[in-house]
PDB file of N, CA and C in Angstrom:
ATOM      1  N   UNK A   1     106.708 -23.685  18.216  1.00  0.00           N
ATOM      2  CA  UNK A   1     107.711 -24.337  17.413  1.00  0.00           C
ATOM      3  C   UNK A   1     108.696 -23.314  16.842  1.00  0.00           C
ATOM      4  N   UNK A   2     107.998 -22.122  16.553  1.00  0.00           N
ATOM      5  CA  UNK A   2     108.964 -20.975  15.579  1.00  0.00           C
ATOM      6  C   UNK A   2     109.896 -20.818  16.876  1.00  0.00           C
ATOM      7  N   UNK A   3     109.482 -20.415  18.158  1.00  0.00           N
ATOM      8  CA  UNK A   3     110.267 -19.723  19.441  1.00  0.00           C
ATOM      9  C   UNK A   3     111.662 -21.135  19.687  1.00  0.00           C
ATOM     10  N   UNK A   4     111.180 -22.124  19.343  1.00  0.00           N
ATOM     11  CA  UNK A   4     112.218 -23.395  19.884  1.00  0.00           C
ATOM     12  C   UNK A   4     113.409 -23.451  18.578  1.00  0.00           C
ATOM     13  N   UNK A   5     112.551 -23.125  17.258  1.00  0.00           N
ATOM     14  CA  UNK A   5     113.892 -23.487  16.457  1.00  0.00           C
ATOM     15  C   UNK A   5     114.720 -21.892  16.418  1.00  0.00           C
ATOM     16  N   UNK A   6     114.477 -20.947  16.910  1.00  0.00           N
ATOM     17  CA  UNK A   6     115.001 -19.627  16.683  1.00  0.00           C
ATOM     18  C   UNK A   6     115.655 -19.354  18.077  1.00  0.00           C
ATOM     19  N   UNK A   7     115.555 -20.008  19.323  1.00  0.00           N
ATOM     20  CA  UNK A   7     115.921 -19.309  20.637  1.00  0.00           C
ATOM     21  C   UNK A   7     117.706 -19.889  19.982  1.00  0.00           C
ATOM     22  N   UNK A   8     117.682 -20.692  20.002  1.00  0.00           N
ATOM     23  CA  UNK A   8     119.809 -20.600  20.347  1.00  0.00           C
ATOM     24  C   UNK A   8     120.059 -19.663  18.667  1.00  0.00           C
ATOM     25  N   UNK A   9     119.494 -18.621  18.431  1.00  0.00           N
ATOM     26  CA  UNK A   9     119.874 -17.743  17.119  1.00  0.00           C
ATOM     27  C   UNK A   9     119.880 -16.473  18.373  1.00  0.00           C
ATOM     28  N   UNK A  10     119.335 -16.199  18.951  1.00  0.00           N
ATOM     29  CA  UNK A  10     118.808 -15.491  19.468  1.00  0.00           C
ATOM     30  C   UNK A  10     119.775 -14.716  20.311  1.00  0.00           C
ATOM     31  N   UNK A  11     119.719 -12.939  20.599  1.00  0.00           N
ATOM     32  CA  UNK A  11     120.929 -12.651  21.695  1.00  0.00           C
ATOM     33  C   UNK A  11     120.199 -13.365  23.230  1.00  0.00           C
ATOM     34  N   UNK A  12     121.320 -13.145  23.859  1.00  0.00           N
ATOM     35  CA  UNK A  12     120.477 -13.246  25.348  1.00  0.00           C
ATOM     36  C   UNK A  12     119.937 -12.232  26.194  1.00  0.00           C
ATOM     37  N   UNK A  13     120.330 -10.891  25.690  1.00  0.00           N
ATOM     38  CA  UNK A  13     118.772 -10.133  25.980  1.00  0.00           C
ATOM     39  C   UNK A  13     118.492  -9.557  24.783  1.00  0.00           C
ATOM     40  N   UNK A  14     117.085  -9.029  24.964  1.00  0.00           N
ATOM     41  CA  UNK A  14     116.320  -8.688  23.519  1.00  0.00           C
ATOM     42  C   UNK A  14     115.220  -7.337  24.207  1.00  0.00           C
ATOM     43  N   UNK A  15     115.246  -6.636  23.293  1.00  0.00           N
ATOM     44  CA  UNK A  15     114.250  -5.660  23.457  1.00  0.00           C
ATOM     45  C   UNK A  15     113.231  -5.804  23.152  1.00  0.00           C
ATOM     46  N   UNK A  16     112.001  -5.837  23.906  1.00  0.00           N
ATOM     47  CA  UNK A  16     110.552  -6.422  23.966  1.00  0.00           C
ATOM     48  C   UNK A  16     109.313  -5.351  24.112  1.00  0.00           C
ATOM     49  N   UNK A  17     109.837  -3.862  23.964  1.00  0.00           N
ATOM     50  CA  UNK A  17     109.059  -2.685  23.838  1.00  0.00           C
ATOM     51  C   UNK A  17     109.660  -1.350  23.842  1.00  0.00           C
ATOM     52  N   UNK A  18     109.163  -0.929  22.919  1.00  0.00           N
ATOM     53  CA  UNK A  18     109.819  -0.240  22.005  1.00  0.00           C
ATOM     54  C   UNK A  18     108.967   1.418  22.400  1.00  0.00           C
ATOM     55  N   UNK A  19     109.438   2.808  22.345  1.00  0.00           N
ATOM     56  CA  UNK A  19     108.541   3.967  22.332  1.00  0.00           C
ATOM     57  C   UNK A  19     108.341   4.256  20.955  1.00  0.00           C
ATOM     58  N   UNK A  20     107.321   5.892  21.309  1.00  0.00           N
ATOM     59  CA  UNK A  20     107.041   5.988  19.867  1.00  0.00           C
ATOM     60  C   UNK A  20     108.472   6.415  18.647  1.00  0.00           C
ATOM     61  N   UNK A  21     109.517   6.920  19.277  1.00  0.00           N
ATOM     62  CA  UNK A  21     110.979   7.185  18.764  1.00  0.00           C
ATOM     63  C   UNK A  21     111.812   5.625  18.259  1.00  0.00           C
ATOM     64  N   UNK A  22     111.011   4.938  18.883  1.00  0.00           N
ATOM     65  CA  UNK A  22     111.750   3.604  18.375  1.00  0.00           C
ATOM     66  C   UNK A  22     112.853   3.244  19.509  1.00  0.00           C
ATOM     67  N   UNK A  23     112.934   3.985  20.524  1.00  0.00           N
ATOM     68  CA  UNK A  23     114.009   3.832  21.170  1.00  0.00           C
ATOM     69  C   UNK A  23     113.646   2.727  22.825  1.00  0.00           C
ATOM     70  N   UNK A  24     114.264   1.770  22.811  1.00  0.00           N
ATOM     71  CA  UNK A  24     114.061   0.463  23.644  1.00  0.00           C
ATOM     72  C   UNK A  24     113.650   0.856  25.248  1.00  0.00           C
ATOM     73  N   UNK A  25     112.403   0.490  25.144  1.00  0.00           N
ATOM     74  CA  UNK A  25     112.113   0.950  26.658  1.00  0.00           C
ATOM     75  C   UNK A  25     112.148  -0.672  27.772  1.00  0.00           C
ATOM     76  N   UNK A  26     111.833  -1.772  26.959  1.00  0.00           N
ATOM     77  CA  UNK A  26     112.175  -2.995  28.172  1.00  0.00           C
ATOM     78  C   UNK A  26     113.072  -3.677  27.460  1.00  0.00           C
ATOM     79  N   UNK A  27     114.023  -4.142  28.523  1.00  0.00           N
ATOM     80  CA  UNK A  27     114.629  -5.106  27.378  1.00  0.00           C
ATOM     81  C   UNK A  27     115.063  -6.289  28.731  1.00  0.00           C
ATOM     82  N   UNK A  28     114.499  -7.458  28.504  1.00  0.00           N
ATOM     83  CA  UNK A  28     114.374  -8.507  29.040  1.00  0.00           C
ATOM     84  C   UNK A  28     115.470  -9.777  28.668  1.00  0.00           C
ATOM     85  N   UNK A  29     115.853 -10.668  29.499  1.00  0.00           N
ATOM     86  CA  UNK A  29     116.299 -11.950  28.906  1.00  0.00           C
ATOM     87  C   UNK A  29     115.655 -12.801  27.304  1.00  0.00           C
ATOM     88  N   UNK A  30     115.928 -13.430  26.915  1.00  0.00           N
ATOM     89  CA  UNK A  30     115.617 -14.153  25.425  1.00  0.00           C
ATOM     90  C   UNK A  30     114.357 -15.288  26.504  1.00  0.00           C
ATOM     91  N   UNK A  31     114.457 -15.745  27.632  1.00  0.00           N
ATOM     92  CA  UNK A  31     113.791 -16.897  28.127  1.00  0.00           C
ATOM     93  C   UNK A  31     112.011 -15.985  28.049  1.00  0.00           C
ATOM     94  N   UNK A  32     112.325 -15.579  28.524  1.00  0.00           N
ATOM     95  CA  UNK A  32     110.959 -13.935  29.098  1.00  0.00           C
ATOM     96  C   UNK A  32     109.682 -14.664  27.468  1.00  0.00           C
ATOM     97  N   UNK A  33     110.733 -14.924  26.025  1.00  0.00           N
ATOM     98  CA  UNK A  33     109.462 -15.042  25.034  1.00  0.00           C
ATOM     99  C   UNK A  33     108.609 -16.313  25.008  1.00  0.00           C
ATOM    100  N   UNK A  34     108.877 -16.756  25.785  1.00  0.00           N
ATOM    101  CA  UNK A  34     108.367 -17.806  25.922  1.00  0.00           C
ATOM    102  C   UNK A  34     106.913 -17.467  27.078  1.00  0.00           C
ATOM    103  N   UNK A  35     106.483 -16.111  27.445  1.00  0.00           N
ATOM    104  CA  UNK A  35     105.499 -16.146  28.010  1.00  0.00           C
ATOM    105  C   UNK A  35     104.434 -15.695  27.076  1.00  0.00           C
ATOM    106  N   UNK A  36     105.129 -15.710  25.669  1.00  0.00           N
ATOM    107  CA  UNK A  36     103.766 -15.285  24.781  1.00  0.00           C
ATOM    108  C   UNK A  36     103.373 -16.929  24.460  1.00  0.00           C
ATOM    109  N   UNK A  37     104.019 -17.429  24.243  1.00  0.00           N
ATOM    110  CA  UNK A  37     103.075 -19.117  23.496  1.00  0.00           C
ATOM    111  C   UNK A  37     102.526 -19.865  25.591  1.00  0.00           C
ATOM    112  N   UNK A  38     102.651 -19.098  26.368  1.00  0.00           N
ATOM    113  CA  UNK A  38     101.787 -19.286  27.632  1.00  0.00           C
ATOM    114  C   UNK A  38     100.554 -18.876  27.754  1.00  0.00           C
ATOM    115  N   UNK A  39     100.437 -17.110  27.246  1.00  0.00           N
ATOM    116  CA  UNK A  39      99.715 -16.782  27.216  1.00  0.00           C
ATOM    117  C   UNK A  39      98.520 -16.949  26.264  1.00  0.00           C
ATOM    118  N   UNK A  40      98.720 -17.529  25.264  1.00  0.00           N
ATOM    119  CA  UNK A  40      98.214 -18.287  24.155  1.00  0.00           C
ATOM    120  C   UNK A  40      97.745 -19.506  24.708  1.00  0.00           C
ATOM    121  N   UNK A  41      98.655 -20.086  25.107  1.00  0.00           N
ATOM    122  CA  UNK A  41      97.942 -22.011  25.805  1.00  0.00           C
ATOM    123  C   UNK A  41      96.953 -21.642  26.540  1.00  0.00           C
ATOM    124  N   UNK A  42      96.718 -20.557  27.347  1.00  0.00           N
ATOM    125  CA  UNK A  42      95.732 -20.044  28.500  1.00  0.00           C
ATOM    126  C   UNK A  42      94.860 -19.834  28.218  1.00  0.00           C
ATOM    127  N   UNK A  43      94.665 -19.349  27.228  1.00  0.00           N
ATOM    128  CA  UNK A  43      93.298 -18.555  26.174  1.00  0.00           C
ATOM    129  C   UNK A  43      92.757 -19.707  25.639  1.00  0.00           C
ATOM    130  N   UNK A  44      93.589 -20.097  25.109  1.00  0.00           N
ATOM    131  CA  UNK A  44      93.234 -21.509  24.148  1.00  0.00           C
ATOM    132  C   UNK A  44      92.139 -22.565  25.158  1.00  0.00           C
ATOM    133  N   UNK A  45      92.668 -22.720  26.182  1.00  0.00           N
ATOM    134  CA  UNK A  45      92.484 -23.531  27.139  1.00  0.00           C
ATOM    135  C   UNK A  45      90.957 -23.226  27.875  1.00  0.00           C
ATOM    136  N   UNK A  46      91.083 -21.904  28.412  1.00  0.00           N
ATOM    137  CA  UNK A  46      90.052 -21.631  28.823  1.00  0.00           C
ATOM    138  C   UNK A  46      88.775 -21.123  28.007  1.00  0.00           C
ATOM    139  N   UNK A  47      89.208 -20.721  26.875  1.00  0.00           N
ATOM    140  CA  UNK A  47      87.738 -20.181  25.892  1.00  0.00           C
ATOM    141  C   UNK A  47      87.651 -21.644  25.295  1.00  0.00           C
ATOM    142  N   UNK A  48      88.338 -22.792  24.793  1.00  0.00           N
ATOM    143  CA  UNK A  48      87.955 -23.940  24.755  1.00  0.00           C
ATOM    144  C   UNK A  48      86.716 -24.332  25.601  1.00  0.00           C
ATOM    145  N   UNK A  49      87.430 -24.421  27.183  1.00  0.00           N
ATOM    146  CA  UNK A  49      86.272 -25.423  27.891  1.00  0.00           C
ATOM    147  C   UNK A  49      85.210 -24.533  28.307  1.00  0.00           C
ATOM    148  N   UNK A  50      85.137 -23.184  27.925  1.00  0.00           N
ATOM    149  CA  UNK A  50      84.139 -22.179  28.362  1.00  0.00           C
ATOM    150  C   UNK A  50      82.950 -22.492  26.686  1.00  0.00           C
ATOM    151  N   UNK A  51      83.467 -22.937  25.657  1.00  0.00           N
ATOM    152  CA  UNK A  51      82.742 -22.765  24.977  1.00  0.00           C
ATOM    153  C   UNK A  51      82.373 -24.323  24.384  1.00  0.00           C
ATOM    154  N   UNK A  52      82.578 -25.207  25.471  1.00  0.00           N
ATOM    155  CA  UNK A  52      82.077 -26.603  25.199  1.00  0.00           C
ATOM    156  C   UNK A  52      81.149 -26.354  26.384  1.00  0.00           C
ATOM    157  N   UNK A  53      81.000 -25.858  27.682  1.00  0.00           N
ATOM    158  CA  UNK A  53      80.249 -25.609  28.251  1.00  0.00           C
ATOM    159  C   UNK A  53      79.200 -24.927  28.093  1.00  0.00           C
ATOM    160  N   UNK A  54      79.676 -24.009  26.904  1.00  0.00           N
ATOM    161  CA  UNK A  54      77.873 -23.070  26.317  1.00  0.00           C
ATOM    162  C   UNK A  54      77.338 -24.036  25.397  1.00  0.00           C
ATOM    163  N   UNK A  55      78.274 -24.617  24.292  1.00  0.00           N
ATOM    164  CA  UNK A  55      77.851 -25.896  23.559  1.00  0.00           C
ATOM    165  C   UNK A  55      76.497 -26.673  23.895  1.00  0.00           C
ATOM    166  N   UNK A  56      77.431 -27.436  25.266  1.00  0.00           N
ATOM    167  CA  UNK A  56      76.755 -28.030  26.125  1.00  0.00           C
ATOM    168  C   UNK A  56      75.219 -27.539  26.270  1.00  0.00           C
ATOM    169  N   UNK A  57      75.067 -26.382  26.464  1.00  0.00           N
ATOM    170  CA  UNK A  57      73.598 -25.567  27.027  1.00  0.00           C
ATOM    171  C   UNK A  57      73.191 -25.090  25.899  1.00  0.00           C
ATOM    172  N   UNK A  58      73.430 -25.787  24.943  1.00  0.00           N
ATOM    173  CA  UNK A  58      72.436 -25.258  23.057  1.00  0.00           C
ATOM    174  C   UNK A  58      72.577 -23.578  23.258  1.00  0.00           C
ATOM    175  N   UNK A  59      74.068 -22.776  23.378  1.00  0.00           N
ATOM    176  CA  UNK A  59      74.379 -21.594  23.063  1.00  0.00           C
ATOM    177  C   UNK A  59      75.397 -21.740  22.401  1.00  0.00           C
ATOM    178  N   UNK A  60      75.136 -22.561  20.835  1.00  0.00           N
ATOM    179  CA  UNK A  60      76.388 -22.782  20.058  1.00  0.00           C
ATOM    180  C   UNK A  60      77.053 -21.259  19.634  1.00  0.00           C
ATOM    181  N   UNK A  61      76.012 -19.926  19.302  1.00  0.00           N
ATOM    182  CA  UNK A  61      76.873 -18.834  18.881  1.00  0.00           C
ATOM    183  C   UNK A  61      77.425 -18.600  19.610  1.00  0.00           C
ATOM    184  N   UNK A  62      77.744 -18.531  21.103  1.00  0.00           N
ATOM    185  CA  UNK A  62      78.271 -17.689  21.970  1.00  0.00           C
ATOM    186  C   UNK A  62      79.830 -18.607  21.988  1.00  0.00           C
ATOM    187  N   UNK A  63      79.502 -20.493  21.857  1.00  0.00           N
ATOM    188  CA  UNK A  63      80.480 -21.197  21.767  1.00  0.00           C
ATOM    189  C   UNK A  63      81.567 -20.912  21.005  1.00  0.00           C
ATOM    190  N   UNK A  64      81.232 -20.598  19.090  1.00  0.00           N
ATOM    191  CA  UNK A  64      81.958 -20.750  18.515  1.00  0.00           C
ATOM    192  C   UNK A  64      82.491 -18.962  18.580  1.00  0.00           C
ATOM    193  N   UNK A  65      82.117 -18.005  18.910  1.00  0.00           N
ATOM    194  CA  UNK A  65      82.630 -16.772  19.337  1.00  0.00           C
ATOM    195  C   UNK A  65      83.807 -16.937  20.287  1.00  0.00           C
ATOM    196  N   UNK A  66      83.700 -18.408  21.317  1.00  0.00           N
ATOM    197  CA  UNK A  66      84.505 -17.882  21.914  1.00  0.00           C
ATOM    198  C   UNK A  66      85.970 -18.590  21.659  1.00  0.00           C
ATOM    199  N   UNK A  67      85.670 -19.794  21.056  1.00  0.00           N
ATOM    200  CA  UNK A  67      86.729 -20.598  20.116  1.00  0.00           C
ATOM    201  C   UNK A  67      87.654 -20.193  18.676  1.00  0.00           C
ATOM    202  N   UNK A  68      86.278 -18.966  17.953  1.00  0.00           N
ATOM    203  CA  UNK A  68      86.719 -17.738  16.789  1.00  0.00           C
ATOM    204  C   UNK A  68      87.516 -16.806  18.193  1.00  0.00           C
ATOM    205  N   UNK A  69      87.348 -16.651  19.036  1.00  0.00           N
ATOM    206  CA  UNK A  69      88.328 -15.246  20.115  1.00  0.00           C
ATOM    207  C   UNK A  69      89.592 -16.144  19.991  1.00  0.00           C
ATOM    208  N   UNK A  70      89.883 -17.524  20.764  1.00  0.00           N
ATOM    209  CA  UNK A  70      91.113 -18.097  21.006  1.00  0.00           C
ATOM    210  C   UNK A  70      91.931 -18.500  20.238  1.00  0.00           C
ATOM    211  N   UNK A  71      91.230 -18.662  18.531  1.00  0.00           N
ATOM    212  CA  UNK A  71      92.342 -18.532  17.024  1.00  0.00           C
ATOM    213  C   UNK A  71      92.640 -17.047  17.455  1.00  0.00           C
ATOM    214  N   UNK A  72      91.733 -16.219  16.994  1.00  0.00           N
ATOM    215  CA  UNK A  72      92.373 -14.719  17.012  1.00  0.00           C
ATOM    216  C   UNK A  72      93.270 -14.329  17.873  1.00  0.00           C
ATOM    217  N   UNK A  73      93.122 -14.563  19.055  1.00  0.00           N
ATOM    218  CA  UNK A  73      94.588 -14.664  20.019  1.00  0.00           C
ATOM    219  C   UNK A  73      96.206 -15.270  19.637  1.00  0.00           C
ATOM    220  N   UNK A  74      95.669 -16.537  19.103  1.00  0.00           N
ATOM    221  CA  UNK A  74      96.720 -17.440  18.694  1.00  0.00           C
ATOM    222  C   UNK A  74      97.134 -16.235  17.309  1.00  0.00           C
ATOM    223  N   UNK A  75      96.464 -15.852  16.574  1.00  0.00           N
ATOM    224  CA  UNK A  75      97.571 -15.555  15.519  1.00  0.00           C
ATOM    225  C   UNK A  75      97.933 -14.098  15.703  1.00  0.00           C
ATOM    226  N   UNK A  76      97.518 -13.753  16.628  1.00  0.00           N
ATOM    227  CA  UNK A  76      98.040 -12.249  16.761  1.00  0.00           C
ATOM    228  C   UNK A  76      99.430 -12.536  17.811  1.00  0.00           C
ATOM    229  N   UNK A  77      99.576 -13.739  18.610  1.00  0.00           N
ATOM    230  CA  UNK A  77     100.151 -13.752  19.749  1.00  0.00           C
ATOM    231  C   UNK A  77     101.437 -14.151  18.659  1.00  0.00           C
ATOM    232  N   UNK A  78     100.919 -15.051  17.059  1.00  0.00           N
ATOM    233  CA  UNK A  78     101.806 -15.526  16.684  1.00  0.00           C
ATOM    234  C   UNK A  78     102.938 -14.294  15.739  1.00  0.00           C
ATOM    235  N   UNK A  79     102.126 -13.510  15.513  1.00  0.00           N
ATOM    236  CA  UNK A  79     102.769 -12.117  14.789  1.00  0.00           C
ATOM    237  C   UNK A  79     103.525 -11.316  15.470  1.00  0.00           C
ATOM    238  N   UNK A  80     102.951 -11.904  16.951  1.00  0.00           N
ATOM    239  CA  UNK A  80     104.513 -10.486  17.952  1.00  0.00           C
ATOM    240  C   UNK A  80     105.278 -11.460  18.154  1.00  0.00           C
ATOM    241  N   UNK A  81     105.395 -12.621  18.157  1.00  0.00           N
ATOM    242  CA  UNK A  81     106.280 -13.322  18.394  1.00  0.00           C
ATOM    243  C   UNK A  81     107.514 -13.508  17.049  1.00  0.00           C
ATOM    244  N   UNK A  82     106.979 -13.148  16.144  1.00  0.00           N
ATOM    245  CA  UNK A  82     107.238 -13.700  14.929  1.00  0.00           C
ATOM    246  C   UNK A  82     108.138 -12.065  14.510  1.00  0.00           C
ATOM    247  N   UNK A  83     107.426 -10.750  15.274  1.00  0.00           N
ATOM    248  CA  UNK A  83     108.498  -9.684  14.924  1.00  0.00           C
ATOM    249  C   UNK A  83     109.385  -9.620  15.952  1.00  0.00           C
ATOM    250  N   UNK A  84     109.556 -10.411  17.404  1.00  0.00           N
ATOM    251  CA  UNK A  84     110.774 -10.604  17.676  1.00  0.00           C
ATOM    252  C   UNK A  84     111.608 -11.490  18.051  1.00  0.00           C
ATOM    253  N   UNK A  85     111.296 -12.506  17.044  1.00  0.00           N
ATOM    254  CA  UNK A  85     112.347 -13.345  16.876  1.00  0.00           C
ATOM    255  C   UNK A  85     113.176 -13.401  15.297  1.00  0.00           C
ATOM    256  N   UNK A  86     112.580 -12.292  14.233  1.00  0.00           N
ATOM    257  CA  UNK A  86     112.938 -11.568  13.105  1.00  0.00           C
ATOM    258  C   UNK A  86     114.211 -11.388  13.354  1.00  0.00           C
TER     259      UNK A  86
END
């Protein structure tokens, strides 16, 4: 939602990695950020049905480890997203 109300703010290319000088080593189209909330749906998706499947087999710790991994993804995925669309 943050990437949809911020893309038409946005230049149309953007620098997406940076060295240790600070000085822009990729700099990609504005469309390109949209493969972080992908890479997020993916995680989400698959440690979901991986951990209804341990569920399933009475290995609830290993379940909710892997559902606690796919938040932790989500909000880290949401913090780089969030420093470049700043």
């Amino acid at each position: 939602l943050l990437l949809v109300v911020r893309y038409q703010y946005l230049p149309e290319t953007m620098a997406v990695r940076f060295d240790p000088n600070g000085v822009p080593e990729l700099v990609r189209d504005k469309s390109g950020l949209f493969l972080l909330p992908m890479i997020g749906f993916i995680c989400w998706i698959m440690n979901g049905l991986w951990g209804i499947w341990m569920a399933s087999r009475n290995q609830v710790t290993g379940a909710y480890l892997l559902w606690s991994g796919a938040v932790l993804v989500q909000v880290c995925l949401f913090f780089a997203l969030l420093s470049l669309v700043r």
